[in-house]
Structure formats: structure tokens, C-alpha cells
N, C-alpha and C. Protein backbone atom coordinates (compact mmCIF):
# COMPACT_ATOMS: atom_id res chain seq x y z
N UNK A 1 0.84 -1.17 0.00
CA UNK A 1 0.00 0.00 0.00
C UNK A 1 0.89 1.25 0.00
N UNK A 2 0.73 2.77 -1.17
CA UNK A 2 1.52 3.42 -0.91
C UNK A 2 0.47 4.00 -0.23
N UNK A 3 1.62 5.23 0.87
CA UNK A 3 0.88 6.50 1.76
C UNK A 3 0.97 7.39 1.24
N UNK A 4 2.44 7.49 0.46
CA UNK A 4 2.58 8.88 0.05
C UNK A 4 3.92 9.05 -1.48
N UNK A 5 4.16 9.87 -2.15
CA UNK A 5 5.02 9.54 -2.89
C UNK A 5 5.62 10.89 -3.40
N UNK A 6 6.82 10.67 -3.87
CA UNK A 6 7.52 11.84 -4.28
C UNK A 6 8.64 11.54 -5.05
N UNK A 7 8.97 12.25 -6.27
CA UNK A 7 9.99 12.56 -6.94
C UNK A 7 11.34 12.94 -6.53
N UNK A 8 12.55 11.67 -7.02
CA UNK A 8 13.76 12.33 -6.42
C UNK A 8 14.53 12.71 -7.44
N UNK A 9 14.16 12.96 -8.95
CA UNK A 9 14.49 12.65 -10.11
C UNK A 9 15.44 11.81 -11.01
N UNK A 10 15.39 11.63 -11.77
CA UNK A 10 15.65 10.78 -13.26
C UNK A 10 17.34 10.10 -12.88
N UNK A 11 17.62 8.87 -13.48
CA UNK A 11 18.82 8.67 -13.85
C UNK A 11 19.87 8.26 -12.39
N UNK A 12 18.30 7.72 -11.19
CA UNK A 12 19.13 7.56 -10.41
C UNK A 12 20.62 6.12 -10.59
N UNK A 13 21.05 6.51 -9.64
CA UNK A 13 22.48 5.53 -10.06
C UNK A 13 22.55 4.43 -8.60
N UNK A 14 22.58 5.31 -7.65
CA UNK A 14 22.19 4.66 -6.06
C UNK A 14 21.21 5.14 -5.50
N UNK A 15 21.17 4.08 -4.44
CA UNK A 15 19.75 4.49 -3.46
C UNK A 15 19.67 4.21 -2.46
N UNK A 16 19.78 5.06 -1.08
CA UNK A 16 20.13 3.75 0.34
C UNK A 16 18.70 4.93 0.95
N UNK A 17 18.12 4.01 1.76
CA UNK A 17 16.71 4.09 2.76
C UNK A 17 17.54 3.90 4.36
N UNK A 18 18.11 4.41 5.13
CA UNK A 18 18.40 3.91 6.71
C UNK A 18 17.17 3.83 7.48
N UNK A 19 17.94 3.39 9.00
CA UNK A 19 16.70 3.26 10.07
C UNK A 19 15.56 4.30 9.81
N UNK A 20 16.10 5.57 10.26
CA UNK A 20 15.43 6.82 10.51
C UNK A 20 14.21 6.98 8.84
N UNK A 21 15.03 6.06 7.96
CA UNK A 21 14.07 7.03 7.03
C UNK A 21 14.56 7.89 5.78
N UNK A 22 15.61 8.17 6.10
CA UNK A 22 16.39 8.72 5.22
C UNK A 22 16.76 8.43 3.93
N UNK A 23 16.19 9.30 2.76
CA UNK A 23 16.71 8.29 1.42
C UNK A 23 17.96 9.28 0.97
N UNK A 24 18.81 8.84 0.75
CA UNK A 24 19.79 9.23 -0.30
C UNK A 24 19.85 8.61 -1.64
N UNK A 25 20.38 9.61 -2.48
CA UNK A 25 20.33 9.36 -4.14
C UNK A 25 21.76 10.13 -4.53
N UNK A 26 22.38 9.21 -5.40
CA UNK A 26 23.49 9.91 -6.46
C UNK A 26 22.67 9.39 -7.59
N UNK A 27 22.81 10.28 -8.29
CA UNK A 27 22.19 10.60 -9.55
C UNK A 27 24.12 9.98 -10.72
N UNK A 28 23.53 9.75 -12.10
CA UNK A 28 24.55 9.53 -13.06
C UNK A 28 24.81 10.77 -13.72
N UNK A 29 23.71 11.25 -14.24
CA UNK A 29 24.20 12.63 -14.85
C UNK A 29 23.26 13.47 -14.60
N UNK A 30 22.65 14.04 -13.81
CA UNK A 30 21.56 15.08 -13.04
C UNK A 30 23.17 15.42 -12.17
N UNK A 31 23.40 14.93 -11.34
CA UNK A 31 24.21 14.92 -10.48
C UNK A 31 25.39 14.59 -10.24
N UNK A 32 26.31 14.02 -11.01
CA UNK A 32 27.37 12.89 -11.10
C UNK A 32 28.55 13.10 -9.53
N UNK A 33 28.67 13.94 -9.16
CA UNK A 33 29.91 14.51 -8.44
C UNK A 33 29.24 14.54 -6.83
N UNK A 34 27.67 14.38 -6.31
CA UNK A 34 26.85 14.59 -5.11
C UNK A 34 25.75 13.52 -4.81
N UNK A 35 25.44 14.09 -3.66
CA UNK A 35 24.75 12.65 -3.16
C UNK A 35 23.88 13.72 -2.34
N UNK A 36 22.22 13.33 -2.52
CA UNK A 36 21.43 14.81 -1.96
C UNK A 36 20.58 13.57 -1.18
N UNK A 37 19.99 14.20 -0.16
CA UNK A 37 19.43 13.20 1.29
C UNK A 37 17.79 14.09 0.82
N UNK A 38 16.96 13.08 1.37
CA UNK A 38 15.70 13.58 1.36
C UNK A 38 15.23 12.75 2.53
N UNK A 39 14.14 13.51 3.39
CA UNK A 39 13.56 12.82 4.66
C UNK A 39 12.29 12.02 3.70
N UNK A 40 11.87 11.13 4.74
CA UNK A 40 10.90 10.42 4.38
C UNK A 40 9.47 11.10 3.85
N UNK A 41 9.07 12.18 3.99
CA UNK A 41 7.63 12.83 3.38
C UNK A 41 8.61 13.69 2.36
N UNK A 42 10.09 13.51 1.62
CA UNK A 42 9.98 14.41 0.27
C UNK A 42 10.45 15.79 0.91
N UNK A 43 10.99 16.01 1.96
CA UNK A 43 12.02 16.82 1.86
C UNK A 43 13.26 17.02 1.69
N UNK A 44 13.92 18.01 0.32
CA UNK A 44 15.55 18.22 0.41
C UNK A 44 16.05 18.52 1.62
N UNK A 45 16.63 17.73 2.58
CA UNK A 45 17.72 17.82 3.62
C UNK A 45 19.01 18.09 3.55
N UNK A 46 19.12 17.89 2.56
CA UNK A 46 21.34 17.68 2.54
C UNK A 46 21.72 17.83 1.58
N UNK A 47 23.16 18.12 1.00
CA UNK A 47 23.18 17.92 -0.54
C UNK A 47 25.11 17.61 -0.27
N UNK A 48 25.43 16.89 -0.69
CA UNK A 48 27.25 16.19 -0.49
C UNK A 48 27.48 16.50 -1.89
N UNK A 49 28.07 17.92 -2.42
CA UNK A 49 28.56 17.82 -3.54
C UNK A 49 30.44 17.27 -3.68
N UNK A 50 30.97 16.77 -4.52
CA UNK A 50 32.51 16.99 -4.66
C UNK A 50 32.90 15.74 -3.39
N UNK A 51 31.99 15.56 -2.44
CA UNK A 51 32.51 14.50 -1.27
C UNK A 51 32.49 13.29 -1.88
């Protein structure tokens, strides 16, 4: 059953979900060089560029 859903956009490459909830995404070419965190209801939290 979904509750809720949201866009992290296109071309993802990885994807990790932790305890808390937390999704992270590196993107291939949206993003190639960062890794941006989103909380579980679809908010931008974080963004790791160059790391």
C-alpha cells in the first residue's frame, strides 16, 4: 500500500533508505559529483557535492 510519494528525479544511479528514514540518491548525470538526502515525506535535507 503506498501513503505517500515523491519525486527524487531521473537517472538515479544509487539508493540507500536507513533506520530513521532517510533516502539518499546519487544521480549519473543530473548529479554525477553529489549525493542529496531527502527525509521520508519528500524533503531536500542535505546535498554532499565533490565528497
Amino acid at each position: 500500500m503506498t501513503t505517500s510519494s515523491f519525486s527524487v528525479g531521473d537517472a538515479i544511479e544509487h539508493l540507500l533508505v536507513d533506520e530513521a528514514g532517510q533516502i539518499r540518491v546519487g544521480h549519473f548525470d543530473e548529479n554525477p559529483i553529489g549525493i542529496h538526502r531527502w527525509s521520508s515525506t519528500g524533503r531536500h535535507s542535505w546535498t554532499a557535492v565533490g565528497r
